[in-house]
Protein backbone atom coordinates (compact mmCIF):
# COMPACT_ATOMS: atom_id res chain seq x y z
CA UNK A 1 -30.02 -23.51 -28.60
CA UNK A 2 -27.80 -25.29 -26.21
CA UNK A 3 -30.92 -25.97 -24.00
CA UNK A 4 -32.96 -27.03 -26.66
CA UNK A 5 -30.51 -29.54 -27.35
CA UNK A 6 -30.31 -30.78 -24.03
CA UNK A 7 -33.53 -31.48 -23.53
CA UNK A 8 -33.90 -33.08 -27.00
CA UNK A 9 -31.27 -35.14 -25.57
CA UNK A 10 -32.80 -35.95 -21.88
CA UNK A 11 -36.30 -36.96 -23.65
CA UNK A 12 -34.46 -39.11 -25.79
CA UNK A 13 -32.45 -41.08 -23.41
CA UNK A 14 -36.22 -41.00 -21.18
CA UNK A 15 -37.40 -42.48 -24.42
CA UNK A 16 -34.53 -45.34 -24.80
CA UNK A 17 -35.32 -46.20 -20.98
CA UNK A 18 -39.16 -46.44 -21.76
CA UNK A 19 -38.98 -48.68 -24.91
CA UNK A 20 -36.51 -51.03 -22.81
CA UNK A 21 -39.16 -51.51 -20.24
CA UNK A 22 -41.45 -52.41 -22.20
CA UNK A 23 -39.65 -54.87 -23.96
CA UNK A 24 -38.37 -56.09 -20.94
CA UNK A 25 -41.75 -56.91 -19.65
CA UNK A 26 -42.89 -58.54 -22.80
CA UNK A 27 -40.02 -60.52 -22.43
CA UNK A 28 -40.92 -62.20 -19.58
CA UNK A 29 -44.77 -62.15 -19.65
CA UNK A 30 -44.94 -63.46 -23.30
CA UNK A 31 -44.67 -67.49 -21.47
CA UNK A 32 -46.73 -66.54 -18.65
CA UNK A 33 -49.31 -65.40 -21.14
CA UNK A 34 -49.02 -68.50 -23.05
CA UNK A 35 -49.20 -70.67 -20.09
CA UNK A 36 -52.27 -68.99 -18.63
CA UNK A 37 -53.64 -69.32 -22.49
CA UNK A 38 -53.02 -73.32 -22.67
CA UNK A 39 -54.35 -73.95 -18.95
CA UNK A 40 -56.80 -71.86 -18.07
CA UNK A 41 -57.43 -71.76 -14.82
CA UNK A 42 -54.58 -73.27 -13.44
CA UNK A 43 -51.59 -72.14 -10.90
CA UNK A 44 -48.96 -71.19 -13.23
CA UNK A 45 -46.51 -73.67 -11.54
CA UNK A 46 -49.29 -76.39 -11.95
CA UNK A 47 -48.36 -77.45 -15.61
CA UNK A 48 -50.17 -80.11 -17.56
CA UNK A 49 -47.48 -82.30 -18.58
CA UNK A 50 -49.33 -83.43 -21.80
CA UNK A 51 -50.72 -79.73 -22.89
CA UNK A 52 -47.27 -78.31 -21.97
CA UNK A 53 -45.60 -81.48 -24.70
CA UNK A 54 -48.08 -79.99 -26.59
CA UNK A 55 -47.32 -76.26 -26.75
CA UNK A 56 -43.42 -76.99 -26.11
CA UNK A 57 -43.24 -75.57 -30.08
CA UNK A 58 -45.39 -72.47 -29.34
CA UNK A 59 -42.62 -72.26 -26.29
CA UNK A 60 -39.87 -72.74 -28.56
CA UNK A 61 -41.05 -69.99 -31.03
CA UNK A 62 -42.08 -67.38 -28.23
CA UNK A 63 -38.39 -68.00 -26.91
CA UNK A 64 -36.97 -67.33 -29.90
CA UNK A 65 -38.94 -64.50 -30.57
CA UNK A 66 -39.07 -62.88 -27.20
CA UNK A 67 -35.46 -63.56 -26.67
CA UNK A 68 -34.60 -60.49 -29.50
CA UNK A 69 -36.85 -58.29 -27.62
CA UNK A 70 -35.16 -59.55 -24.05
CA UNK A 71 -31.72 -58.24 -26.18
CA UNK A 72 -32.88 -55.23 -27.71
CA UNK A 73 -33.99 -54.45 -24.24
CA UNK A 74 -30.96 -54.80 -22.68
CA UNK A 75 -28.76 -52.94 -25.73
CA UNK A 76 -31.30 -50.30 -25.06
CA UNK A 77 -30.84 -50.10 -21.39
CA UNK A 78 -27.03 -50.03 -21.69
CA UNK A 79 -27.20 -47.28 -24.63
CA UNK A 80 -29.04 -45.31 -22.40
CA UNK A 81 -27.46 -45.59 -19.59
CA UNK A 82 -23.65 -44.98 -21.59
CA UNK A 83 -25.43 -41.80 -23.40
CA UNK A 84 -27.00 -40.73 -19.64
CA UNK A 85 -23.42 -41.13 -18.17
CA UNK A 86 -21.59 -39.66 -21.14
CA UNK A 87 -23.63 -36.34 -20.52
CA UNK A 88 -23.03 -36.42 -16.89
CA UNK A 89 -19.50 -36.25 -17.54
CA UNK A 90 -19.49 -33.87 -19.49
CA UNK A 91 -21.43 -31.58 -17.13
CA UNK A 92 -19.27 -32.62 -14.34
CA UNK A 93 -16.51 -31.48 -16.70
CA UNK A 94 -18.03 -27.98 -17.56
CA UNK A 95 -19.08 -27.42 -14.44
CA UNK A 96 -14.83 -28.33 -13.16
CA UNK A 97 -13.67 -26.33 -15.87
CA UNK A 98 -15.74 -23.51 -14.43
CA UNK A 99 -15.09 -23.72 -10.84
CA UNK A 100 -11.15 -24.02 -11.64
CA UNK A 101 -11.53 -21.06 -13.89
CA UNK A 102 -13.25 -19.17 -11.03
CA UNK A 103 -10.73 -20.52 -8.92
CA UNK A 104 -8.01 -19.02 -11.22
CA UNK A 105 -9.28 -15.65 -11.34
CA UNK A 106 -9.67 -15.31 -7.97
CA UNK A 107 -6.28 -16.42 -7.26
CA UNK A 108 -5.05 -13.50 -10.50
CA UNK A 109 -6.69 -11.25 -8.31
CA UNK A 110 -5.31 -11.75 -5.02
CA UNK A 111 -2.14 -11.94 -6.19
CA UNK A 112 -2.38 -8.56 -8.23
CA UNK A 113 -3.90 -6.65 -5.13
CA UNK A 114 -0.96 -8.40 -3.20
CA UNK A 115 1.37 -6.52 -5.15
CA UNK A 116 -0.54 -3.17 -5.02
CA UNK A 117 -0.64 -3.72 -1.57
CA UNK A 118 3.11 -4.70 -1.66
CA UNK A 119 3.37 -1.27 -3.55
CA UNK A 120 2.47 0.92 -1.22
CA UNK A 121 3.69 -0.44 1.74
CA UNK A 122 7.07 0.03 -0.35
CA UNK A 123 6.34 3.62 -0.98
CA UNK A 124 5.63 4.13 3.10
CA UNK A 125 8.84 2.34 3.77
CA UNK A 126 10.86 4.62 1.69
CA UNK A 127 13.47 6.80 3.27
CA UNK A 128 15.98 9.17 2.19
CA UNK A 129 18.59 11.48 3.91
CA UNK A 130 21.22 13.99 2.98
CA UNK A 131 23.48 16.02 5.01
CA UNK A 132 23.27 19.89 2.94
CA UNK A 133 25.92 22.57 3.95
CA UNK A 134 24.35 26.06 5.32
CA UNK A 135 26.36 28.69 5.05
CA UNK A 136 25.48 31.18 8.14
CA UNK A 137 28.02 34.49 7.38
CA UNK A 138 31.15 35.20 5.76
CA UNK A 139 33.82 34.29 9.13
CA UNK A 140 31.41 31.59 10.60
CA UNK A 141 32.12 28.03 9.92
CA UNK A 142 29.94 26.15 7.79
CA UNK A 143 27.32 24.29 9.40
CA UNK A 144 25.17 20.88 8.20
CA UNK A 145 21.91 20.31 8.65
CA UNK A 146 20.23 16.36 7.89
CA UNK A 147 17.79 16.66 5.61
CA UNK A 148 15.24 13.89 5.61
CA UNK A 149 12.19 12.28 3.06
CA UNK A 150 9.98 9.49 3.36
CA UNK A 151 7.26 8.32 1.38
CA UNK A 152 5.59 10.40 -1.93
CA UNK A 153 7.97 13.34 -0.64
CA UNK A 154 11.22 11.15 -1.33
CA UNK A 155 9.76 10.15 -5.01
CA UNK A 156 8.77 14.21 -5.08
CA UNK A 157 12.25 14.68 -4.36
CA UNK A 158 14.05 12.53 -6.50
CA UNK A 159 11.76 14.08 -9.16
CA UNK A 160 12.84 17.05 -8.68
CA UNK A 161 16.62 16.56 -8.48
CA UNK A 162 16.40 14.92 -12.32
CA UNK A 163 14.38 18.07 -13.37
CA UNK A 164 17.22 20.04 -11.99
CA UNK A 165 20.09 17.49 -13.57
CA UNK A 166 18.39 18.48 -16.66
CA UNK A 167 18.35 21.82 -17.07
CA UNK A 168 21.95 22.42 -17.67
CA UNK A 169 23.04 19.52 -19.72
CA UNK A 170 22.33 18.86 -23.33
CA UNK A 171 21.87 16.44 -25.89
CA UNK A 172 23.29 12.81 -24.92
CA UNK A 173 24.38 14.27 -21.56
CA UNK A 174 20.65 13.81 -20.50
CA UNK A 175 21.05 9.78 -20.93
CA UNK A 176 24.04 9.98 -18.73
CA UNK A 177 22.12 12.27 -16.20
CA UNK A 178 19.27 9.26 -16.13
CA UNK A 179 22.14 6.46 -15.78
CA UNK A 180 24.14 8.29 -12.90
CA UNK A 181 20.59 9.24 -11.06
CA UNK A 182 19.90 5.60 -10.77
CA UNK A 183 23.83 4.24 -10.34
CA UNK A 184 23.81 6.27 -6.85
CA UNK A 185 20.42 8.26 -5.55
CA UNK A 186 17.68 5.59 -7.90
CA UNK A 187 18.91 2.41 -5.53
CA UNK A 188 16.68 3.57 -2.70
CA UNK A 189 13.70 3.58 -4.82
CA UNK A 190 15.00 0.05 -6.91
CA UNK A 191 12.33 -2.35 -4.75
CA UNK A 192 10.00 0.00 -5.97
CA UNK A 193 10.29 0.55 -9.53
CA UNK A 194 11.10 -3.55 -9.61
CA UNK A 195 7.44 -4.19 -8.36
CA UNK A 196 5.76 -1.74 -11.01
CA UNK A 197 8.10 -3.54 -13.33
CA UNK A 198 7.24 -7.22 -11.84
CA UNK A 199 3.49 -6.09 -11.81
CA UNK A 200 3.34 -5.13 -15.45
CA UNK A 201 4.57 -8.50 -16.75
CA UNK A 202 2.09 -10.41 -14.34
CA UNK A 203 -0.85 -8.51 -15.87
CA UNK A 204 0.42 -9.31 -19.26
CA UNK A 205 -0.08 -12.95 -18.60
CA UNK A 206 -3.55 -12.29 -18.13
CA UNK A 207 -5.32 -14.25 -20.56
CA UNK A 208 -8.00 -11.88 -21.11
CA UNK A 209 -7.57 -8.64 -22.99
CA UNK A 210 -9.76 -6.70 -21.58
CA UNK A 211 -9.10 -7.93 -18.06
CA UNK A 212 -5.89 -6.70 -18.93
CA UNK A 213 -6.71 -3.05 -19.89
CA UNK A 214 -8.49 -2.97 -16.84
CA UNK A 215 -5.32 -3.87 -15.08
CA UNK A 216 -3.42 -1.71 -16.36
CA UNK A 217 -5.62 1.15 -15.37
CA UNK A 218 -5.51 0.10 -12.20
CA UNK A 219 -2.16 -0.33 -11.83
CA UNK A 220 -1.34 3.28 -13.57
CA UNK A 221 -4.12 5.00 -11.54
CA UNK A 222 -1.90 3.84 -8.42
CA UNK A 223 1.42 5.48 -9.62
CA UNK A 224 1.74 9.11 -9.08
CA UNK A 225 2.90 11.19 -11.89
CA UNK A 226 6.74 11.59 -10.62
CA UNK A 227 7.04 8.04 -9.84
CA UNK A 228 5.70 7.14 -13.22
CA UNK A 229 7.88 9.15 -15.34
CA UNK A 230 11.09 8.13 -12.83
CA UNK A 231 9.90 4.78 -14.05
CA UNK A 232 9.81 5.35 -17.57
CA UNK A 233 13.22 7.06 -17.17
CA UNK A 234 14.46 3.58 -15.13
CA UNK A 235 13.51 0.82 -17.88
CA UNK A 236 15.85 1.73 -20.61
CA UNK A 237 18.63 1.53 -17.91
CA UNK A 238 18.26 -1.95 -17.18
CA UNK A 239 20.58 -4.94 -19.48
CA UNK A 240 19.15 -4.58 -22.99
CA UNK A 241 17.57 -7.75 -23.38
CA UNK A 242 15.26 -6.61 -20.91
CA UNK A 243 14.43 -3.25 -21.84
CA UNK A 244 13.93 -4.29 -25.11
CA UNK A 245 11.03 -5.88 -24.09
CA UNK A 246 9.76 -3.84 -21.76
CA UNK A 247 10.00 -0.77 -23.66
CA UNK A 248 8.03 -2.68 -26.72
CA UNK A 249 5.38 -3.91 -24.02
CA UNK A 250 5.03 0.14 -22.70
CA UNK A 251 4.62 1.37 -26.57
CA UNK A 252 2.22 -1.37 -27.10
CA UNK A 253 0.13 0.07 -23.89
CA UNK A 254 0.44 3.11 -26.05
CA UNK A 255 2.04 5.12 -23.08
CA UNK A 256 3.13 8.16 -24.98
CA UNK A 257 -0.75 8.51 -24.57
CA UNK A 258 -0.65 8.45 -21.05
CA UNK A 259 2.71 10.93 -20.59
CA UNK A 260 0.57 13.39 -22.95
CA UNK A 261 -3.00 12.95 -21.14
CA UNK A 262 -1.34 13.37 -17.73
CA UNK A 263 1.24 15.72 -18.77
CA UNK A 264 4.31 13.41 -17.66
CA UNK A 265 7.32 15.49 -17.60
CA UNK A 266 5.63 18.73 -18.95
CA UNK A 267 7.11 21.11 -16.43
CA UNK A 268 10.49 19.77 -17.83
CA UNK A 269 10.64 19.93 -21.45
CA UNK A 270 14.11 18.20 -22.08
CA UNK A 271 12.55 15.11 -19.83
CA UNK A 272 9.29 15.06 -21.73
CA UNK A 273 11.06 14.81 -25.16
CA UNK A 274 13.02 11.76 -23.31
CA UNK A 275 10.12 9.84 -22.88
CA UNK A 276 8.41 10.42 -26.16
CA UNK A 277 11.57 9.61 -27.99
CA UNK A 278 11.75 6.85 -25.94
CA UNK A 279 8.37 5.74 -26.29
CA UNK A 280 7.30 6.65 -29.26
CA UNK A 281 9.27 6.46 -32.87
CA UNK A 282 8.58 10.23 -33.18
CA UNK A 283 8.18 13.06 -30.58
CA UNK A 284 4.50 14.20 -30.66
CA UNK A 285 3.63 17.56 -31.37
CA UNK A 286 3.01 19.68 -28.16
């Protein structure tokens, strides 16, 4: 429709241009005409003095009445050439408004695989150490030995020492558990679980929504399953304000769905019924 339009539009303005011409050149061959008509021929600059005295009226009334078409020309000319501009502008504008949305996108997208990239160069910088007593016999002294993680086997880790935190405390001991795990052992993982958290705000921005569900896939797809739920555990630490927020934004990316299609926190019940409660109004039956 749009192109029907435009063309309707361009033959019109073609038309405005084509009338004008021909006005235009009436305009100014109407006393040549009459000239040539009076004193035939005769050089047009050779004018009989007495036949020109003569037809000076005829002159009169073709000036008057050419002068009209010599304006309607010119209107015409100018309203075509104000519509012809006025559409050119408007494609120029379109055709800005694209390129700087183009422009935008492409600068959403660097800056999101930035931060993915960001991500995992955070994960391969991770490091973690702890000196664990051996016992070797009964009358032999105690001996140390330095255990060390890095990477996916540090977030396995830390993983595993809240599953273990878990299984002998109950009810609100488990919130305490979550809050002591990130007061002391979570800081060496806090630049990482602040650039999920950073990266799930800048997708929301998006504009788009189903930019944004693709997003967020790809976002998720790139967490592993212990860092995710160690994440889900770290939000409602934060001031509340903030977790507030967050924890609204999570529900609304209905992320009890995700814990129960990738079984988040299954092998520890007590840390699965965390997250639902946390993340849902009411636990989901398992």
């Amino acid at each position: 429709m749009k192109k029907v339009l435009t063309l309707v539009f361009n033959i019109f303005i073609w038309v405005l241009f084509g009338i004008s011409i021909i006005l235009f050149i009436f305009g100014v061959v109407s006393p040549i005409a009459v000239h040539l008509l009076f004193n035939p021929g005769k050089p047009i600059l050779d004018f009989n003095l007495e036949v020109t005295k003569e037809i000076g009226a005829v002159g009169d009334w073709l000036g008057g009445s050419a002068t009209p078409f010599l304006t309607a020309a010119s209107f015409l000319i100018l309203l075509a050439a104000y519509l012809a501009q006025k559409q050119e502008l408007s494609l120029t504008r379109k055709e800005f408004s694209a390129q700087h949305d183009t422009f935008k996108h492409q600068k959403y997208d660097n800056t999101f695989f930035n931060l993915l990239n960001l991500h995992q160069q955070n994960i391969e910088r991770l490091y973690f150490s702890e000196s664990v007593q051996v016992r070797t016999g009964i009358y032999e002294e105690d001996k140390y030995q330095l255990n060390e993680y890095s990477a996916n086997k540090a977030i396995n880790f830390f993983y595993k020492y809240i599953k273990d935190q878990f299984k002998y405390e109950e009810g609100y001991r488990e919130n305490l558990i979550v809050f002591d795990f990130f007061k002391h052992k979570g800081i060496y993982l806090n630049s990482i679980l602040v650039n999920i958290d950073f990266m799930f705000e800048f997708i929301e921005t998006h504009d788009d929504e189903d930019s944004k569900k693709m997003y967020y896939n790809l976002l998720i797809a790139q967490i592993s399953d212990q860092l995710l739920v160690i994440y889900l555990l770290w939000v409602p630490t934060i001031s509340e304000k903030e977790s507030t927020n967050k924890i609204l934004l999570l529900k609304k990316l209905k992320m009890i769905t995700i814990i129960l299609t990738r079984k988040l926190g299954h092998d520890s019940p007590k840390i699965y019924t965390l997250l639902a409660r946390t993340y849902e109004n009411e636990s989901p039956t398992t």
